[in-house]
PDB file of N, CA and C in Angstrom:
ATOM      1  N   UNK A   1       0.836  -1.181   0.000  1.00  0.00           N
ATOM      2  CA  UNK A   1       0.000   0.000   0.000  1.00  0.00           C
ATOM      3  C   UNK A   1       0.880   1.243   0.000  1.00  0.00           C
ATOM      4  N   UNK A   2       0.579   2.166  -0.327  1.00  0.00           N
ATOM      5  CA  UNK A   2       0.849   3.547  -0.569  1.00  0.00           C
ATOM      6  C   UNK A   2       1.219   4.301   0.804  1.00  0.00           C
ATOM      7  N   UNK A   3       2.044   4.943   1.332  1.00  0.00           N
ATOM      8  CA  UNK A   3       1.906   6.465   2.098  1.00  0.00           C
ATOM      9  C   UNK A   3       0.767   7.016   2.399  1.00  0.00           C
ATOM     10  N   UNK A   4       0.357   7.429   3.076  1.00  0.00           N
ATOM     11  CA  UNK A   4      -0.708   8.187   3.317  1.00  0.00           C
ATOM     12  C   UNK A   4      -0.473   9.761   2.969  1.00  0.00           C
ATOM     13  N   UNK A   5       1.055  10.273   3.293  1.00  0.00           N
ATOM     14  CA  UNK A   5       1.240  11.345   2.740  1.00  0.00           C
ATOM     15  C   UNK A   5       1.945  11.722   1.382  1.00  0.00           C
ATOM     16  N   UNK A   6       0.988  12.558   0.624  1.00  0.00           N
ATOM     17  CA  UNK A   6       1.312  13.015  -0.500  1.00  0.00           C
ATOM     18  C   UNK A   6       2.534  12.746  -0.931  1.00  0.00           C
ATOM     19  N   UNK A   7       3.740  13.585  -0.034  1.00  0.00           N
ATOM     20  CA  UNK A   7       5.131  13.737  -0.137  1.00  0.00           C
ATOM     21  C   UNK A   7       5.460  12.635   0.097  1.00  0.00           C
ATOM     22  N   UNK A   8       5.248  11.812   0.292  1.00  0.00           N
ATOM     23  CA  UNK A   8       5.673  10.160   0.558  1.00  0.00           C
ATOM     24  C   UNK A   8       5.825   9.271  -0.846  1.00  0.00           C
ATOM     25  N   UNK A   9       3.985   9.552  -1.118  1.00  0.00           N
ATOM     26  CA  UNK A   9       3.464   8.791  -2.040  1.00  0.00           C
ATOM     27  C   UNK A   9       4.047   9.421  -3.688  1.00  0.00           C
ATOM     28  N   UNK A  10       4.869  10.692  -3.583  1.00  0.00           N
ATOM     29  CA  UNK A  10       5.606  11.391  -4.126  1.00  0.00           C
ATOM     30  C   UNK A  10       6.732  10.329  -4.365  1.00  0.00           C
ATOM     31  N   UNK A  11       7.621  10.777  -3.608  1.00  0.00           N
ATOM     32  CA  UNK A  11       8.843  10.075  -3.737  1.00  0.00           C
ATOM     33  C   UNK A  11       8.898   8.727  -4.009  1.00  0.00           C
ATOM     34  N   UNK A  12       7.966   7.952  -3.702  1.00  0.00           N
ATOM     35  CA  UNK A  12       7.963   6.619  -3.565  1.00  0.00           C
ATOM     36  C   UNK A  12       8.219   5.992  -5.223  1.00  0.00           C
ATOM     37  N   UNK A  13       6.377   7.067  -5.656  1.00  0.00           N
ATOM     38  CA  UNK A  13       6.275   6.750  -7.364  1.00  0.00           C
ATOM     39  C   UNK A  13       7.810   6.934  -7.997  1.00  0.00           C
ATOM     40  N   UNK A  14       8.119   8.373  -7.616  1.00  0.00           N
ATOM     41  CA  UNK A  14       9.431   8.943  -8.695  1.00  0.00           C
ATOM     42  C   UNK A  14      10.551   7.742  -8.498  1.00  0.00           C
ATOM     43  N   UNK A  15      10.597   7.671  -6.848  1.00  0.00           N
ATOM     44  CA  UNK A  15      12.065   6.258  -7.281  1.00  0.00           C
ATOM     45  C   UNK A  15      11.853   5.062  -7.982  1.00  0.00           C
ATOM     46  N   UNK A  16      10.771   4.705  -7.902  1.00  0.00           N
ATOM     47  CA  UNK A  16       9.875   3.793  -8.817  1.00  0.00           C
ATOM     48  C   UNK A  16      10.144   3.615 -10.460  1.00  0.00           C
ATOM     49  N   UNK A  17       9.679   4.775 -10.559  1.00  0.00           N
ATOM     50  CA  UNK A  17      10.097   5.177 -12.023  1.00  0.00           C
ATOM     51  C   UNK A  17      11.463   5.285 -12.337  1.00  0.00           C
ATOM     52  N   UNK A  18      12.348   5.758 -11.355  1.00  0.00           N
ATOM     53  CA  UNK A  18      13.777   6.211 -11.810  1.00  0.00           C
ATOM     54  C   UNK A  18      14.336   4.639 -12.015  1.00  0.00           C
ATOM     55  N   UNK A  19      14.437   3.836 -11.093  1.00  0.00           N
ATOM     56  CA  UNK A  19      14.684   2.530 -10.890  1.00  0.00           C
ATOM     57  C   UNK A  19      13.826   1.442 -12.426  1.00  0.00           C
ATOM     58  N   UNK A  20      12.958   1.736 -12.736  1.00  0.00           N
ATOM     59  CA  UNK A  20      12.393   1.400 -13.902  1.00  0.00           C
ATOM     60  C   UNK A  20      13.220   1.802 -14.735  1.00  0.00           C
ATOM     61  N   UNK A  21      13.174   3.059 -15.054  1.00  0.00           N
ATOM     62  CA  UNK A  21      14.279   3.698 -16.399  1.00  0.00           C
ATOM     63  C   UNK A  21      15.619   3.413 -16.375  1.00  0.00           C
ATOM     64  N   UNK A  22      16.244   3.050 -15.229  1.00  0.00           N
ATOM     65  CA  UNK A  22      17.602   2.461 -15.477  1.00  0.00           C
ATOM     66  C   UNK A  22      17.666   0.542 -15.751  1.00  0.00           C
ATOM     67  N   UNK A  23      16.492   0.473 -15.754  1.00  0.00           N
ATOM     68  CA  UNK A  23      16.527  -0.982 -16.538  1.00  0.00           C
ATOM     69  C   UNK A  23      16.635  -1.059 -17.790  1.00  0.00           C
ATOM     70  N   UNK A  24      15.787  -0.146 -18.475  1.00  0.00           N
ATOM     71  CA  UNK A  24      15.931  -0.118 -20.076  1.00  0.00           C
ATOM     72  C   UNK A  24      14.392   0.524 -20.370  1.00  0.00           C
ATOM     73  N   UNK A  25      13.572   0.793 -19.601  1.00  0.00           N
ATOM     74  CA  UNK A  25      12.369   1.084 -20.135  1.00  0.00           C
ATOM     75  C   UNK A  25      11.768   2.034 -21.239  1.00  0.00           C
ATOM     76  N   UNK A  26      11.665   2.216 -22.037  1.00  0.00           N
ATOM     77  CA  UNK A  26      12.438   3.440 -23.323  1.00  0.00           C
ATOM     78  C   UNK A  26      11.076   4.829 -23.329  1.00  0.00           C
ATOM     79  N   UNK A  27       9.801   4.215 -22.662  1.00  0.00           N
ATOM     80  CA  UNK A  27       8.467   5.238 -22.823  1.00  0.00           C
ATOM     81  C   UNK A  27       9.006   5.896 -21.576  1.00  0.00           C
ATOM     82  N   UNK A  28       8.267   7.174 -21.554  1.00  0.00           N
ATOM     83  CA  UNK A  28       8.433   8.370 -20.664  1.00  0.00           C
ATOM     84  C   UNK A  28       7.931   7.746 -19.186  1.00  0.00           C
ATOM     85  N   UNK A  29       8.220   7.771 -18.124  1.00  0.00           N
ATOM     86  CA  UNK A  29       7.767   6.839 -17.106  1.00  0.00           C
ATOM     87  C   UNK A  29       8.039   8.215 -15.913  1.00  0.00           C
ATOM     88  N   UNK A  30       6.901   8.345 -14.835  1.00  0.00           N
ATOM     89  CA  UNK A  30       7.278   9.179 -13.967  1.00  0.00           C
ATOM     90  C   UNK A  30       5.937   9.122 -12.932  1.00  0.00           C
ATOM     91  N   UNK A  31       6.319  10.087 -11.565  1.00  0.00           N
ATOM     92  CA  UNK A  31       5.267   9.153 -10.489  1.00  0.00           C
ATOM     93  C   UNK A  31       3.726   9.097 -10.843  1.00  0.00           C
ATOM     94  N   UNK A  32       3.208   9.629 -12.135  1.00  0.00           N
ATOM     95  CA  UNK A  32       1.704   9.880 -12.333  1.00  0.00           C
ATOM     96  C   UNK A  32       1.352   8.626 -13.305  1.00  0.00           C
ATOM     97  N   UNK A  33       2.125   7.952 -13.421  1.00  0.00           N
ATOM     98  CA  UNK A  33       2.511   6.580 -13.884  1.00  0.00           C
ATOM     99  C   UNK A  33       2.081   5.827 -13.100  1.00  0.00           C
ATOM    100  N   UNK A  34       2.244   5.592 -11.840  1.00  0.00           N
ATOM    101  CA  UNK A  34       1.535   5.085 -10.493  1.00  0.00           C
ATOM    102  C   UNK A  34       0.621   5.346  -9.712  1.00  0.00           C
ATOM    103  N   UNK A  35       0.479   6.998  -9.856  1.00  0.00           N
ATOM    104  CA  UNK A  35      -0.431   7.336  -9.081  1.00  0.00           C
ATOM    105  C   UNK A  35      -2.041   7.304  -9.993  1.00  0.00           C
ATOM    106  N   UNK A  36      -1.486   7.737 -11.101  1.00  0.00           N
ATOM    107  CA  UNK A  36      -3.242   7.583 -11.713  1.00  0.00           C
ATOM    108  C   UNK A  36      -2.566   6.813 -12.992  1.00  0.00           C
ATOM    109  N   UNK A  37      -2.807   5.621 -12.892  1.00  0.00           N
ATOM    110  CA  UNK A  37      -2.129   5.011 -14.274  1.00  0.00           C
ATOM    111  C   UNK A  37      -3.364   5.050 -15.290  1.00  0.00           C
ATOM    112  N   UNK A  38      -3.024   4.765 -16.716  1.00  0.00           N
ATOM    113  CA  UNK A  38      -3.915   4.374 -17.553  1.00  0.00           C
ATOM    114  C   UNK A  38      -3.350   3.362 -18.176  1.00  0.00           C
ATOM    115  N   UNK A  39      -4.607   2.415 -18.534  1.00  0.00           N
ATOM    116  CA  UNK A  39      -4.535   1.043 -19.455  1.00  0.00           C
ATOM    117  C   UNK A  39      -3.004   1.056 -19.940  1.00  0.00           C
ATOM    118  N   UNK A  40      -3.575   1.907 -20.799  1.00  0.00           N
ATOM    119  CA  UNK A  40      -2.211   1.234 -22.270  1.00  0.00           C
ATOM    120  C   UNK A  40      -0.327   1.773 -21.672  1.00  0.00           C
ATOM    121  N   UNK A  41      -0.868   2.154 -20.498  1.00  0.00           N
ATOM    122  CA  UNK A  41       0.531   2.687 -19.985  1.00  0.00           C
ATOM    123  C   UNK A  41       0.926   1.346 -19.090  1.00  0.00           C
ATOM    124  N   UNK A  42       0.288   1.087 -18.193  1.00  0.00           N
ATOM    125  CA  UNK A  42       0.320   0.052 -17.450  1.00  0.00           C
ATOM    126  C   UNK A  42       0.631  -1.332 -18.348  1.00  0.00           C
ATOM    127  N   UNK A  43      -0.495  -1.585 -19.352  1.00  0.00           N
ATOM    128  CA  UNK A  43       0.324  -2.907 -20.000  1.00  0.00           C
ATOM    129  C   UNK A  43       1.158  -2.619 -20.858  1.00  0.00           C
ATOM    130  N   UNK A  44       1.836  -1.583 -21.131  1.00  0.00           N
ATOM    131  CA  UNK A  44       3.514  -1.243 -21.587  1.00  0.00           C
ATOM    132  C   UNK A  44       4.399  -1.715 -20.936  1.00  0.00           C
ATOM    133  N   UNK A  45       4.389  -1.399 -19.512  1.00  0.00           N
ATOM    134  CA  UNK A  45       5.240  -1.529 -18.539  1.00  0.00           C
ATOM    135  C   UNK A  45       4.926  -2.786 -18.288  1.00  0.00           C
ATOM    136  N   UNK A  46       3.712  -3.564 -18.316  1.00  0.00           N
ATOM    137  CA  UNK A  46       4.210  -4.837 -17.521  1.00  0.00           C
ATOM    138  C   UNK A  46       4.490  -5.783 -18.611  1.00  0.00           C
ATOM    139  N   UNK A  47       4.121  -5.296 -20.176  1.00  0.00           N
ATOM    140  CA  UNK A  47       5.142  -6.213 -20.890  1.00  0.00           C
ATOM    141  C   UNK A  47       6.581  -5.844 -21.092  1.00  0.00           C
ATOM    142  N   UNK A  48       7.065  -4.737 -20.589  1.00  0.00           N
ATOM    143  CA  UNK A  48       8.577  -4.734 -20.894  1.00  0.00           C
ATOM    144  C   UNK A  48       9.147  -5.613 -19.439  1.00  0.00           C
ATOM    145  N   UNK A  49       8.417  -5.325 -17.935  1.00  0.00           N
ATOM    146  CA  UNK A  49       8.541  -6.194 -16.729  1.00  0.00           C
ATOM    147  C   UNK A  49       8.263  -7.367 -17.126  1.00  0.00           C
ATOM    148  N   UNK A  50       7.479  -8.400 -17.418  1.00  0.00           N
ATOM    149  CA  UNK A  50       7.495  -9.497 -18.248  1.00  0.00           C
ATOM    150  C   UNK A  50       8.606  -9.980 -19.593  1.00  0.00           C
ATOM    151  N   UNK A  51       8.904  -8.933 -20.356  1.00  0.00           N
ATOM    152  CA  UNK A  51       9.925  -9.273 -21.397  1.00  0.00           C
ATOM    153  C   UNK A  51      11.737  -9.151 -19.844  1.00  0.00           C
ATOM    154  N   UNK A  52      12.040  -8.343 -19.629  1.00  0.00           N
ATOM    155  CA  UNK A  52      13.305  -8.566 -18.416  1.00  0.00           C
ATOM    156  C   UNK A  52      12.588  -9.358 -17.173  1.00  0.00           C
ATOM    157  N   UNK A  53      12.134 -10.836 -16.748  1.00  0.00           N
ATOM    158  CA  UNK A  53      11.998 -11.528 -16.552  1.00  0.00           C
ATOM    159  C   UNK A  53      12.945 -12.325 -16.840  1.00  0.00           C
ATOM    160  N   UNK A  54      14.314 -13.334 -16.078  1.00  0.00           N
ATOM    161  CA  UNK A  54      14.615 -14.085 -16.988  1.00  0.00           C
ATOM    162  C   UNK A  54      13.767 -15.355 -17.444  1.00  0.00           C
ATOM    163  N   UNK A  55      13.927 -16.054 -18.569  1.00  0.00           N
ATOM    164  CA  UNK A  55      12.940 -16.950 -19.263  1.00  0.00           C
ATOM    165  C   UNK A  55      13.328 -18.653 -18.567  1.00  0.00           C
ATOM    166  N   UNK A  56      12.433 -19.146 -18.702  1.00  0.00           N
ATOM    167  CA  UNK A  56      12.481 -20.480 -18.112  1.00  0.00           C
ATOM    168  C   UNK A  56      13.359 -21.096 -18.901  1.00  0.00           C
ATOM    169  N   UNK A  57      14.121 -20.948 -20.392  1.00  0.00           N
ATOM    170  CA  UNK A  57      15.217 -22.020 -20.391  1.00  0.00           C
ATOM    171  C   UNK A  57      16.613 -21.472 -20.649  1.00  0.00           C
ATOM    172  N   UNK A  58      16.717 -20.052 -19.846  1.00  0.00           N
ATOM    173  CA  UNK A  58      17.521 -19.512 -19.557  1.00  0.00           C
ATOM    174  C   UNK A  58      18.163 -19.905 -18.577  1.00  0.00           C
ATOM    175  N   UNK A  59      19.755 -20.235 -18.481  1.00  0.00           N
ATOM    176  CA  UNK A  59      20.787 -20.695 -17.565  1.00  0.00           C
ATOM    177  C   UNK A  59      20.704 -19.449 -16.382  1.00  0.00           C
ATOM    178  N   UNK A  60      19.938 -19.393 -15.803  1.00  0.00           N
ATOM    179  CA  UNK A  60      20.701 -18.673 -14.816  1.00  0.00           C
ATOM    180  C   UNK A  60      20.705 -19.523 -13.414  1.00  0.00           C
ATOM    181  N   UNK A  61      19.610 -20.236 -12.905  1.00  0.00           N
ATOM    182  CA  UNK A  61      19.548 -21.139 -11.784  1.00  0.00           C
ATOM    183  C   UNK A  61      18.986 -22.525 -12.557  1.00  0.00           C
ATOM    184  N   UNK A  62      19.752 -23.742 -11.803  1.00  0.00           N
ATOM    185  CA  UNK A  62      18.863 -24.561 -12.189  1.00  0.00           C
ATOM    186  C   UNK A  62      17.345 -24.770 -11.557  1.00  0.00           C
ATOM    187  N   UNK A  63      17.057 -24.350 -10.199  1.00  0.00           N
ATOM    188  CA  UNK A  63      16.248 -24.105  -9.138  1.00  0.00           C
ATOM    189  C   UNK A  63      14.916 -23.651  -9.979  1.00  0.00           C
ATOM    190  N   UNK A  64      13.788 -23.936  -9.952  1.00  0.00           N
ATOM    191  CA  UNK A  64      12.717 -23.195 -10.446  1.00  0.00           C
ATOM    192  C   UNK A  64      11.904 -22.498  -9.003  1.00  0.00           C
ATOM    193  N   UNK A  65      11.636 -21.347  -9.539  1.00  0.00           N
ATOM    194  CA  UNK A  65      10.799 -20.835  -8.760  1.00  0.00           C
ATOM    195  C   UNK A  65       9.760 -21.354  -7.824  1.00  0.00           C
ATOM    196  N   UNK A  66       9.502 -21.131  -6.289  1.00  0.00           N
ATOM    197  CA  UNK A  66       8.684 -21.735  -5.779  1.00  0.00           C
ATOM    198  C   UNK A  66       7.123 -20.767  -5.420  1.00  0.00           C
ATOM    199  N   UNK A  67       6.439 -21.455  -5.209  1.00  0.00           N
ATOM    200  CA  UNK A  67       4.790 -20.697  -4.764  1.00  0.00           C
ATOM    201  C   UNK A  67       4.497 -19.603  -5.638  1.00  0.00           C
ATOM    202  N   UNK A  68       4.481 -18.256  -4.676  1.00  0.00           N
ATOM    203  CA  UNK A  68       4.100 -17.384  -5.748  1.00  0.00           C
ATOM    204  C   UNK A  68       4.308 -16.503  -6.533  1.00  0.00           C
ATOM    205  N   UNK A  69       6.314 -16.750  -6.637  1.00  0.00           N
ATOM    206  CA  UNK A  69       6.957 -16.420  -7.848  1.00  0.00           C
ATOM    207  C   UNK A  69       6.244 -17.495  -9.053  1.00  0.00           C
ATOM    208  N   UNK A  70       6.382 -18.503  -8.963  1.00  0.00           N
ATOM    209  CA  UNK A  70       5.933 -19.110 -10.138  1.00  0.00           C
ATOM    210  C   UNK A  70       4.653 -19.163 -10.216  1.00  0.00           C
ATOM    211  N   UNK A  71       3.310 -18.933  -9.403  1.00  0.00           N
ATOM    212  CA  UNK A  71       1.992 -18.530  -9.859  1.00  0.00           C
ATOM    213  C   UNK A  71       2.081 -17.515 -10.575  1.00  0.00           C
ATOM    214  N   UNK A  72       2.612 -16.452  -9.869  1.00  0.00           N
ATOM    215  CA  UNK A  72       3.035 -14.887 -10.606  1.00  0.00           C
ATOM    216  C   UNK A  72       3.445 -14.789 -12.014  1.00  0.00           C
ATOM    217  N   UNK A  73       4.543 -15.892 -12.830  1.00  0.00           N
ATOM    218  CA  UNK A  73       4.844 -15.801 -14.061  1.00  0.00           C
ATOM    219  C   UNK A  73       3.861 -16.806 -14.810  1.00  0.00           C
ATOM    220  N   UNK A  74       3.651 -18.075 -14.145  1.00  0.00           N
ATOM    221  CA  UNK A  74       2.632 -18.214 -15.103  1.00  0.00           C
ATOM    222  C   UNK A  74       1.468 -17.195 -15.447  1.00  0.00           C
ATOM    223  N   UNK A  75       0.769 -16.587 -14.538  1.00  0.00           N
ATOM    224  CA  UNK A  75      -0.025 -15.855 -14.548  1.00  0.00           C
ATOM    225  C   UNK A  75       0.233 -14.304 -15.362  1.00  0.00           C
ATOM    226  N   UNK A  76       1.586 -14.241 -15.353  1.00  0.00           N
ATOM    227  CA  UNK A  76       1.566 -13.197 -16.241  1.00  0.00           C
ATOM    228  C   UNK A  76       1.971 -13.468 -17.713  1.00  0.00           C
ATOM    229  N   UNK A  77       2.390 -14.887 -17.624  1.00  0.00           N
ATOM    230  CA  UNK A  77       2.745 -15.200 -18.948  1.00  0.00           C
ATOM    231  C   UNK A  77       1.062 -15.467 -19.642  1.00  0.00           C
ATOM    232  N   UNK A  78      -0.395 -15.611 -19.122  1.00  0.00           N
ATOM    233  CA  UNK A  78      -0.682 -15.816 -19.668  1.00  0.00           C
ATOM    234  C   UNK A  78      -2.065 -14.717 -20.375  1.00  0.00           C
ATOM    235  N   UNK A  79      -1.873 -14.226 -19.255  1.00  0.00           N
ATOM    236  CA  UNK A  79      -2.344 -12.764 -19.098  1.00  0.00           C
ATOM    237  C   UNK A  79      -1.260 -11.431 -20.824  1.00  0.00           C
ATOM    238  N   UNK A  80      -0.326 -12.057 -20.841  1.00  0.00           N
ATOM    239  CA  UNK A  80       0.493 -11.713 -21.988  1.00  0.00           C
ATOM    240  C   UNK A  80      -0.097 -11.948 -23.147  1.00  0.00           C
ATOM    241  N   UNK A  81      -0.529 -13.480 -23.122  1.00  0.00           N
ATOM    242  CA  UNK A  81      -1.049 -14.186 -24.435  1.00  0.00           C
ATOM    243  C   UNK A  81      -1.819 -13.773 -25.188  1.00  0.00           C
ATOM    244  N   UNK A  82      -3.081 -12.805 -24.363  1.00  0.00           N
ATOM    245  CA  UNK A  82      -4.101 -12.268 -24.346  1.00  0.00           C
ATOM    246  C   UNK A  82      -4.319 -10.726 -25.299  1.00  0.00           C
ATOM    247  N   UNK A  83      -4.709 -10.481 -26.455  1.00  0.00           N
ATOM    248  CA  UNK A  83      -4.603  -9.658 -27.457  1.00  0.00           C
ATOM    249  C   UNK A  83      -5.300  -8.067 -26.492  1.00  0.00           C
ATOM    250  N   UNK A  84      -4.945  -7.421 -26.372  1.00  0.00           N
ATOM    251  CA  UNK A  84      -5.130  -6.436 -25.991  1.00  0.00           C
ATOM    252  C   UNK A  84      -6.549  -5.757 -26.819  1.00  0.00           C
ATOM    253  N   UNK A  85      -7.657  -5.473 -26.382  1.00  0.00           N
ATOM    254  CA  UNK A  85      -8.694  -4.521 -26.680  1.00  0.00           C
ATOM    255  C   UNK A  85      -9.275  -3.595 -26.260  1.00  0.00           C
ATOM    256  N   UNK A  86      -9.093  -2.008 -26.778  1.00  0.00           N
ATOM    257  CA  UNK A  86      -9.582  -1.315 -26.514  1.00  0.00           C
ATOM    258  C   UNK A  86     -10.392  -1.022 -25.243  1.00  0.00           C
ATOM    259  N   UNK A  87     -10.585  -0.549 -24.184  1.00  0.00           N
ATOM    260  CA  UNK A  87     -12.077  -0.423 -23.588  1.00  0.00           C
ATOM    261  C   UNK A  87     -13.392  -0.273 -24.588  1.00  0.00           C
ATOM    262  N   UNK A  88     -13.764   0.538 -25.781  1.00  0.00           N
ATOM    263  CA  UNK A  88     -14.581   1.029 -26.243  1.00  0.00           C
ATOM    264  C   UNK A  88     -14.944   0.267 -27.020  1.00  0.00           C
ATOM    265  N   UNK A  89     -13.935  -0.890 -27.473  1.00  0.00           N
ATOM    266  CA  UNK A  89     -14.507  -1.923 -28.630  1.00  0.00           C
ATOM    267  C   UNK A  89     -14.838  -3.614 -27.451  1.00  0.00           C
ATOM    268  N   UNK A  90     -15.013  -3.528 -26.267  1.00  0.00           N
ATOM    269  CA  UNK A  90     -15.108  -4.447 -25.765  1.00  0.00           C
ATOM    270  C   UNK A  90     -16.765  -4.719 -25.828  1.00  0.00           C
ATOM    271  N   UNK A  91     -16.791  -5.580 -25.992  1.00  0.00           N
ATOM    272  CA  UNK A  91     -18.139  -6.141 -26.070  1.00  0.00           C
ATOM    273  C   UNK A  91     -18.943  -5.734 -24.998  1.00  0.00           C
ATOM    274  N   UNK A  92     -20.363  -5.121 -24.499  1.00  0.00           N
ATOM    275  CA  UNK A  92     -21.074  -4.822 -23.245  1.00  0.00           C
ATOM    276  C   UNK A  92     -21.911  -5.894 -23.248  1.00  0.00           C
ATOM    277  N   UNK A  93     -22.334  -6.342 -22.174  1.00  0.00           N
ATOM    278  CA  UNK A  93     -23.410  -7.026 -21.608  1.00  0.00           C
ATOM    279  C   UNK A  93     -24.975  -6.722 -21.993  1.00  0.00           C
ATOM    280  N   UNK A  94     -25.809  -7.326 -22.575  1.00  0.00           N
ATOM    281  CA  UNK A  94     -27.262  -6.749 -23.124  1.00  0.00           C
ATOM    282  C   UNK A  94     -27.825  -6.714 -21.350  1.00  0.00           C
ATOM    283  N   UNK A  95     -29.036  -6.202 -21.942  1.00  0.00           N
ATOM    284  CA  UNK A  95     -29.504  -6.272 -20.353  1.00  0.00           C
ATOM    285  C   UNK A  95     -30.552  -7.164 -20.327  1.00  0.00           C
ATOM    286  N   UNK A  96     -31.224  -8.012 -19.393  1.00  0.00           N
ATOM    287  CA  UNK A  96     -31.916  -8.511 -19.145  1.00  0.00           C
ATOM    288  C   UNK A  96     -33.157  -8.183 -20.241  1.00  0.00           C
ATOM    289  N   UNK A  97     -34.218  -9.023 -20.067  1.00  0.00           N
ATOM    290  CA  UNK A  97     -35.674  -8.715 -21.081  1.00  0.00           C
ATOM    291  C   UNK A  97     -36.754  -8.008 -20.137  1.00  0.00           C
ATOM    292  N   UNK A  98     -36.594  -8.206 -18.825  1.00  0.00           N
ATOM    293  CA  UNK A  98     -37.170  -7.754 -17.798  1.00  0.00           C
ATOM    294  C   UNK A  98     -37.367  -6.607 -17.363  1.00  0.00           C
ATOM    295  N   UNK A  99     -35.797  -6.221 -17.405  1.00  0.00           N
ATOM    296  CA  UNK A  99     -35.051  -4.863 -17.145  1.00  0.00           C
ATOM    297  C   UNK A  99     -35.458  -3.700 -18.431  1.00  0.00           C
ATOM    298  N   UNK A 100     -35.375  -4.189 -19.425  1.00  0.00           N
ATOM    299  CA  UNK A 100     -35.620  -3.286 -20.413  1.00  0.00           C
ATOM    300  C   UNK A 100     -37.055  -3.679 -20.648  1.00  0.00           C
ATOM    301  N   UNK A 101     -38.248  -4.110 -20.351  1.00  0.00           N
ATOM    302  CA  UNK A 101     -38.966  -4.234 -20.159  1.00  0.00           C
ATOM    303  C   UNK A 101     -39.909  -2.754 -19.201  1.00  0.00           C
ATOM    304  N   UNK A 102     -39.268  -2.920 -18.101  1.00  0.00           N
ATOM    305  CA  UNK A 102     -39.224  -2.405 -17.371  1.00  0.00           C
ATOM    306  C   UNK A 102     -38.803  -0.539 -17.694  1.00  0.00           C
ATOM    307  N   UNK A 103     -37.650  -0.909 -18.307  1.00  0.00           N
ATOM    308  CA  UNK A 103     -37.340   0.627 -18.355  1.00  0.00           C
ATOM    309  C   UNK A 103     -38.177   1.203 -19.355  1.00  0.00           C
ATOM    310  N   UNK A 104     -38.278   0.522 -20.942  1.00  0.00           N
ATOM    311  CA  UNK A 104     -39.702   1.348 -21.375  1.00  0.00           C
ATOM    312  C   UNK A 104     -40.885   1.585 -20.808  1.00  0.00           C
ATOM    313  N   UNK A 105     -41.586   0.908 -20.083  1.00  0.00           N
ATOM    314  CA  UNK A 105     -42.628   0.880 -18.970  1.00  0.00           C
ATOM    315  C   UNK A 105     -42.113   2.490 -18.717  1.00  0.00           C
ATOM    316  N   UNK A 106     -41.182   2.456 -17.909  1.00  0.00           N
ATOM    317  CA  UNK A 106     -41.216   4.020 -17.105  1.00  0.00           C
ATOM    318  C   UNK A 106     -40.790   5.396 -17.926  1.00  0.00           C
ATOM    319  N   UNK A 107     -40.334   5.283 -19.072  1.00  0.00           N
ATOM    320  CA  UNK A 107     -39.954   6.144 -19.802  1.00  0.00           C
ATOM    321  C   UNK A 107     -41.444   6.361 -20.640  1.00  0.00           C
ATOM    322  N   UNK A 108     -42.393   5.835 -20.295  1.00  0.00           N
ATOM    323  CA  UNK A 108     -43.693   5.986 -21.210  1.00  0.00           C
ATOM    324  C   UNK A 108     -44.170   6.990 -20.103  1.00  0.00           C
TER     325      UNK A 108
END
């Protein structure tokens, strides 16, 4: 969780970000990045955090990850897989026959 104070929740984001950008992150990254993120910013960042991941048949340990490091990458590996859509082109829910039933009823 966050700071409760501003100036906290300040500094916290910016080292956040600074520490991000010296990984390699190449989009503009800074604490309003965290504090009010949007969509397409957020899954930027967690596919470049997902791409510097090292990869499962990468030498670095023979050891595989236990609990919920490895729930965590499966889960983001598959959450990855997943084609990215718009908010505005996502399909909405119809409403009930009842409900709209109902709502012409009261709009009469």
């Amino acid at each position: 969780a966050l700071p409760k104070a501003p100036a906290a929740r300040f500094r916290l984001c910016t080292d956040l970000a600074s520490s991000i950008g010296a990984l390699g992150f190449a989009d503009e990254l800074g604490f309003s990045n965290f504090l009010y993120p949007s969509e397409l910013d957020t899954r930027k960042l967690l596919h470049f955090l997902l791409d510097a991941m090292p990869r499962s048949d990468a030498t670095v340990t023979d050891a595989r990850p236990a609990g919920f490091e490895a729930q965590l990458q499966q889960a983001l590996g598959e959450w990855k897989k997943q084609p990215w859509i718009p908010p505005s082109w996502r399909q909405r829910r119809a409403l009930p026959a009842e409900t709209v039933a109902r709502l012409r009823q009261m709009l009469r």
